[in-house]
N, C-alpha and C. Protein backbone atom coordinates (compact mmCIF):
# COMPACT_ATOMS: atom_id res chain seq x y z
N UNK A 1 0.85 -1.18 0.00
CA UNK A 1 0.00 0.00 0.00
C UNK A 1 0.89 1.24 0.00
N UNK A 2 0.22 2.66 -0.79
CA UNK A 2 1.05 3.62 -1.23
C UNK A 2 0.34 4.72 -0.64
N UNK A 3 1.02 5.65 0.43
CA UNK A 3 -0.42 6.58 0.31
C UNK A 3 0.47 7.93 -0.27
N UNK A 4 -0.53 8.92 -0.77
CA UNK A 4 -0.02 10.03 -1.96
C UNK A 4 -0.29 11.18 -1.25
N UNK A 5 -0.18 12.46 -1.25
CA UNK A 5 -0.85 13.42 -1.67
C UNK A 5 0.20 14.39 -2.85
N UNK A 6 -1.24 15.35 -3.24
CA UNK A 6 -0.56 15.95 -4.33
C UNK A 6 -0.18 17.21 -3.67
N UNK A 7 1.39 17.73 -4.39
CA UNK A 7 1.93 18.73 -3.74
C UNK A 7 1.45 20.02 -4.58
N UNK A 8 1.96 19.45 -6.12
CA UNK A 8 1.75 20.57 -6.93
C UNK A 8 1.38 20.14 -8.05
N UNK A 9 0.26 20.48 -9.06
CA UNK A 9 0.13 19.86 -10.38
C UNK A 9 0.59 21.08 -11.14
N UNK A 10 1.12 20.08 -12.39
CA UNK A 10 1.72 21.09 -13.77
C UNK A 10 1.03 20.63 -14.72
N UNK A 11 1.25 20.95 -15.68
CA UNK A 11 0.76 20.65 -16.98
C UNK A 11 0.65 19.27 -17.40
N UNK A 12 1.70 18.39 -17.37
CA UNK A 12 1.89 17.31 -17.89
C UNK A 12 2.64 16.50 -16.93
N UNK A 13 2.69 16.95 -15.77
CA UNK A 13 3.77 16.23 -14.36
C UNK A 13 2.46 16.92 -12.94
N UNK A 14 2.91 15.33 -12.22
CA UNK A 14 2.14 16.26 -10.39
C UNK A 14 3.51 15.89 -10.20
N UNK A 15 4.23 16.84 -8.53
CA UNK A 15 4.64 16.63 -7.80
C UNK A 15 4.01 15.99 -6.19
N UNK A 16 4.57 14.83 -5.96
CA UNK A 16 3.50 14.08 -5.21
C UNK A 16 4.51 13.98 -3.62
N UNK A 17 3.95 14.02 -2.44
CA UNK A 17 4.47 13.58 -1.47
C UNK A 17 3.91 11.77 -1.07
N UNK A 18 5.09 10.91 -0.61
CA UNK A 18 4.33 9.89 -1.03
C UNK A 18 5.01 8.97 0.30
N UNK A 19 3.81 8.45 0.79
CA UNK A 19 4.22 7.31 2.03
C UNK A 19 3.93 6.04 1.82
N UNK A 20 5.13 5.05 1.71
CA UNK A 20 4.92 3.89 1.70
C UNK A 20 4.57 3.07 2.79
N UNK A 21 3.48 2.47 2.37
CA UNK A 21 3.28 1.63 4.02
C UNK A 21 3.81 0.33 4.13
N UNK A 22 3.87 -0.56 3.23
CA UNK A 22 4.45 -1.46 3.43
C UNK A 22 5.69 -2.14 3.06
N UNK A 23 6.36 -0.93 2.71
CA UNK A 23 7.90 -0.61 2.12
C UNK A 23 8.63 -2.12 1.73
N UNK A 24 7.41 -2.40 0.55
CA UNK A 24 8.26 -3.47 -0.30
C UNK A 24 9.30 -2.82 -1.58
N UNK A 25 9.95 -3.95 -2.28
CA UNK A 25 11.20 -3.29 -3.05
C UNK A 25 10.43 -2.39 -3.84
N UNK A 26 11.06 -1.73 -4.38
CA UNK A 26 10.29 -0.43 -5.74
C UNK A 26 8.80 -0.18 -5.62
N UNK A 27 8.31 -0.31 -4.00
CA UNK A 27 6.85 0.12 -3.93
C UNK A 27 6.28 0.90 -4.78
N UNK A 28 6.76 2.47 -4.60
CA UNK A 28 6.38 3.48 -5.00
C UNK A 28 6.45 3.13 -6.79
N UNK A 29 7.27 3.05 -7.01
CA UNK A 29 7.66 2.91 -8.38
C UNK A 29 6.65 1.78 -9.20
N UNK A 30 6.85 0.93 -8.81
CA UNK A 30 5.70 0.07 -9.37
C UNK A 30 4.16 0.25 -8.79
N UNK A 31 4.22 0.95 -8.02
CA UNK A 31 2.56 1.44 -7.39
C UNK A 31 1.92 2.79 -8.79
N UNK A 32 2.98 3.76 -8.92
CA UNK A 32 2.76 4.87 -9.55
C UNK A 32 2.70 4.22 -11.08
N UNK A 33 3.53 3.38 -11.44
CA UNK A 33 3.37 2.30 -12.88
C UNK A 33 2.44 1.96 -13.26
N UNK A 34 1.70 1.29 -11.89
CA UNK A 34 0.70 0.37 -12.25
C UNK A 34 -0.51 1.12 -12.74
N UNK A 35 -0.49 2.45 -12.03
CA UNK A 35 -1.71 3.45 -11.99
C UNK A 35 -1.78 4.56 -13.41
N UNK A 36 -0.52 4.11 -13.88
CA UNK A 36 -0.38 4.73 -15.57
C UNK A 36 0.45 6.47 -15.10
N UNK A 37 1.18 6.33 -14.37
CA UNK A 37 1.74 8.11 -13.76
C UNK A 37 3.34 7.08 -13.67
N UNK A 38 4.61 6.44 -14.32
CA UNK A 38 5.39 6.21 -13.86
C UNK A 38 6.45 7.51 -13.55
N UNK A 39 7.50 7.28 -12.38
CA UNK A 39 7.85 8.51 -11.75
C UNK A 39 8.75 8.95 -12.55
N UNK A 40 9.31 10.03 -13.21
CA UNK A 40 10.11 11.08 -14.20
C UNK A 40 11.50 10.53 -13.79
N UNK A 41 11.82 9.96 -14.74
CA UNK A 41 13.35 9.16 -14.99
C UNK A 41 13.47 7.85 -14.68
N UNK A 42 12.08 7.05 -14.66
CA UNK A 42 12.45 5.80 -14.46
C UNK A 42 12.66 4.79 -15.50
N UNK A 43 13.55 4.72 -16.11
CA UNK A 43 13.89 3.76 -16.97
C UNK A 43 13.56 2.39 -16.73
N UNK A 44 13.02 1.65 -15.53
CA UNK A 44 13.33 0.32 -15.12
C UNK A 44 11.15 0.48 -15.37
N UNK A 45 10.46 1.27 -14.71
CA UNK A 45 9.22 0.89 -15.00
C UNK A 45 8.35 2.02 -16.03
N UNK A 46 9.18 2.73 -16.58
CA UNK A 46 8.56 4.10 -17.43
C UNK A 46 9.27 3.59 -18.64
N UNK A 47 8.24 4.33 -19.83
CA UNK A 47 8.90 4.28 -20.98
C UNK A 47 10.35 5.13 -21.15
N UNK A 48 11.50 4.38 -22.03
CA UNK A 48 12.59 4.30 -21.62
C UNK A 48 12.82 5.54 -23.16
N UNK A 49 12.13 5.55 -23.71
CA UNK A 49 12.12 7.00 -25.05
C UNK A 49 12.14 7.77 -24.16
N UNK A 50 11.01 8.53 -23.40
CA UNK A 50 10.34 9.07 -22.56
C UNK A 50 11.55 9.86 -21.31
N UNK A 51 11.76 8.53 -20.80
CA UNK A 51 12.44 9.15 -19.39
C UNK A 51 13.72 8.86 -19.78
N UNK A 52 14.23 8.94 -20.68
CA UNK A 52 15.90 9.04 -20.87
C UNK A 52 16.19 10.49 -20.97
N UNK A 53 15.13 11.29 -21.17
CA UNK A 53 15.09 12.90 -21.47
C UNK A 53 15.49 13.69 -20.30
N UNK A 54 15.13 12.59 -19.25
CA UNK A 54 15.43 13.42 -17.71
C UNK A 54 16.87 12.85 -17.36
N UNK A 55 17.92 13.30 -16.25
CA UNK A 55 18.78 13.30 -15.81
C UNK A 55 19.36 12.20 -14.64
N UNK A 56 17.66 11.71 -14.30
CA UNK A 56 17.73 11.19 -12.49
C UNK A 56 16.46 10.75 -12.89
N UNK A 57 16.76 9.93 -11.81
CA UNK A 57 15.30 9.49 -10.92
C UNK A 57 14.61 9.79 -9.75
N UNK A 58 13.78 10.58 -10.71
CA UNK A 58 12.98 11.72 -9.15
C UNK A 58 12.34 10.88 -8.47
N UNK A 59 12.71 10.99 -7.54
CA UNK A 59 12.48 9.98 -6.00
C UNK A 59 13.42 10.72 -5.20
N UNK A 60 12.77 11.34 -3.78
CA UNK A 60 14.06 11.59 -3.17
C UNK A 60 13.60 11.27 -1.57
N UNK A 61 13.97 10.58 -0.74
CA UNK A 61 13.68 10.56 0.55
C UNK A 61 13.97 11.64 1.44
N UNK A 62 13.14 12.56 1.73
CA UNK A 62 13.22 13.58 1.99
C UNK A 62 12.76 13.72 3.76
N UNK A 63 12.77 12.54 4.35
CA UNK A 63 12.19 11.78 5.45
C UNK A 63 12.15 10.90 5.84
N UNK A 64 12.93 10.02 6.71
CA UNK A 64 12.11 8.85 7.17
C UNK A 64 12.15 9.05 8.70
N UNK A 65 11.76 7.83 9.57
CA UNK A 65 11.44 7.36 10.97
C UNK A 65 10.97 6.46 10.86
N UNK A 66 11.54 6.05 12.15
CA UNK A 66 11.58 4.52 12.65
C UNK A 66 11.16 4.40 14.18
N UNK A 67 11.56 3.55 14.96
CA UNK A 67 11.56 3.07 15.93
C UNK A 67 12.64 1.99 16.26
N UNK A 68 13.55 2.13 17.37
CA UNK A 68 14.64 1.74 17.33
C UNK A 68 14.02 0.28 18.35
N UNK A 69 14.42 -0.60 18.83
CA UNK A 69 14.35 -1.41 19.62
C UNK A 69 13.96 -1.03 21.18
N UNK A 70 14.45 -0.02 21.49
CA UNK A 70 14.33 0.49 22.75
C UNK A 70 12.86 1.45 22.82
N UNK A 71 12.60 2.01 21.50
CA UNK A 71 11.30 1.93 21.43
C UNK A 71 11.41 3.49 21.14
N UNK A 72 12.36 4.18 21.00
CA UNK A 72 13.06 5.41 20.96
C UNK A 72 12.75 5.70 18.88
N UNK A 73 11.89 6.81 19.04
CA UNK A 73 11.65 6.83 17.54
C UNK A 73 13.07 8.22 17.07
N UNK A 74 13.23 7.43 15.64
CA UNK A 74 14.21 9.00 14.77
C UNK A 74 14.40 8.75 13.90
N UNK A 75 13.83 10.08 13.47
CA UNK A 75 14.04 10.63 12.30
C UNK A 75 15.04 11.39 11.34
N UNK A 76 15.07 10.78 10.35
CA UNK A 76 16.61 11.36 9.88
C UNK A 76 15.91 12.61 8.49
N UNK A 77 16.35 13.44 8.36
CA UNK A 77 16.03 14.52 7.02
C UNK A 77 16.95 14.19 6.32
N UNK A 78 16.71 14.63 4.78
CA UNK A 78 17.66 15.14 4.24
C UNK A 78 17.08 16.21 3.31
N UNK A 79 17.93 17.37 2.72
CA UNK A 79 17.20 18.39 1.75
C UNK A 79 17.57 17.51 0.49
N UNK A 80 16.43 18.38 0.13
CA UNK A 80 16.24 18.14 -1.33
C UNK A 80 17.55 18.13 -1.96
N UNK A 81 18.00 17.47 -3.05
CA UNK A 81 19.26 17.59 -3.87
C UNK A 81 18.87 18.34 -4.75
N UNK A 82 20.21 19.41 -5.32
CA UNK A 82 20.12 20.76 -6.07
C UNK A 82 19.66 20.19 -7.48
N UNK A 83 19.91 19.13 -7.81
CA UNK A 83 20.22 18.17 -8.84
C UNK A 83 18.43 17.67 -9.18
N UNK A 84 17.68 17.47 -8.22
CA UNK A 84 16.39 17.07 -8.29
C UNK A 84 15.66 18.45 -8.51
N UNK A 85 16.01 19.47 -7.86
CA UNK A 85 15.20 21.37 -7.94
C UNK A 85 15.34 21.40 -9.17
N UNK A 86 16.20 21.28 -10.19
CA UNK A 86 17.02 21.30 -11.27
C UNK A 86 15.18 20.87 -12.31
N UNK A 87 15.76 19.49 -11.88
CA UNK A 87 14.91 18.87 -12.95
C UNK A 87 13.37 19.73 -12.56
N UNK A 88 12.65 19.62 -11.62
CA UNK A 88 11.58 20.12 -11.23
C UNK A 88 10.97 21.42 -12.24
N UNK A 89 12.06 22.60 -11.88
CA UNK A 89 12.39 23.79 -12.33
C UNK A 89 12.18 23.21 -13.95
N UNK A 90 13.03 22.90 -14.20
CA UNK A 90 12.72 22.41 -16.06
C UNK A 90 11.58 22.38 -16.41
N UNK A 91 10.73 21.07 -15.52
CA UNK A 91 9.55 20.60 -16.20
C UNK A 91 8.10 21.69 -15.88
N UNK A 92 8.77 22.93 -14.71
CA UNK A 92 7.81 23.59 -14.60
C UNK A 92 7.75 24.92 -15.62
N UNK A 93 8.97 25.14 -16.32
CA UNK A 93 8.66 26.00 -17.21
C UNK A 93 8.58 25.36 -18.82
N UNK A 94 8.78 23.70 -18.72
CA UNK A 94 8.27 23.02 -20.04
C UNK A 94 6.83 23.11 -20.42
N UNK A 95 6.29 22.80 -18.90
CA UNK A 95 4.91 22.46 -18.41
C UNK A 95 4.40 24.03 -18.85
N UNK A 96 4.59 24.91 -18.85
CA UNK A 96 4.22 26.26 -18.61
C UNK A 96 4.19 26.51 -20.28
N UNK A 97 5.01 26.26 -20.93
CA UNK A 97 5.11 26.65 -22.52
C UNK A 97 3.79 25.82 -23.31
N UNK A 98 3.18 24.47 -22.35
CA UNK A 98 1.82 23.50 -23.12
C UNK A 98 0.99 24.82 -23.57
């Protein structure tokens, strides 16, 4: 199970915040596949014409938490990579020229 929300829609791309619940391998990726939206640069479940155009594979863990044994929860961040703003930025003034 995948749960979504939408951050921002563009023209021809959403930016999605996305929680996996049962964090099997390539959840997200084959969840967003299956539903006909594969994620911008995925060569392994997106058409490979398509997403060779992008740089990366937008996916970025921008969050997680756990629970340690002791029962002690943490959370680790990380920012966004300049490298992912990059692509974003692109597709929002590609998206903008439709």
């Amino acid at each position: 199970m995948t749960k979504f929300e939408v951050a921002e829609r563009l023209a021809a791309h959403t930016l999605v915040n996305v929680h996996p619940i049962t964090g099997r391998r390539h959840q997200i990726r084959v969840h967003f596949y299956s539903i006909g939206h594969p994620i911008v640069g995925d060569l392994r479940y997106g058409d490979k014409k398509v997403q060779r155009a992008f740089p990366r594979l937008m996916l970025h863990a921008q969050e997680i938490s756990f629970e340690l044994p002791t029962g002690e929860e943490v959370m680790i961040e990380a920012p966004i990579p300049e490298s992912f703003k990059a692509v974003i930025e692109n597709i929002r003034e590609t998206d903008a020229m439709r």
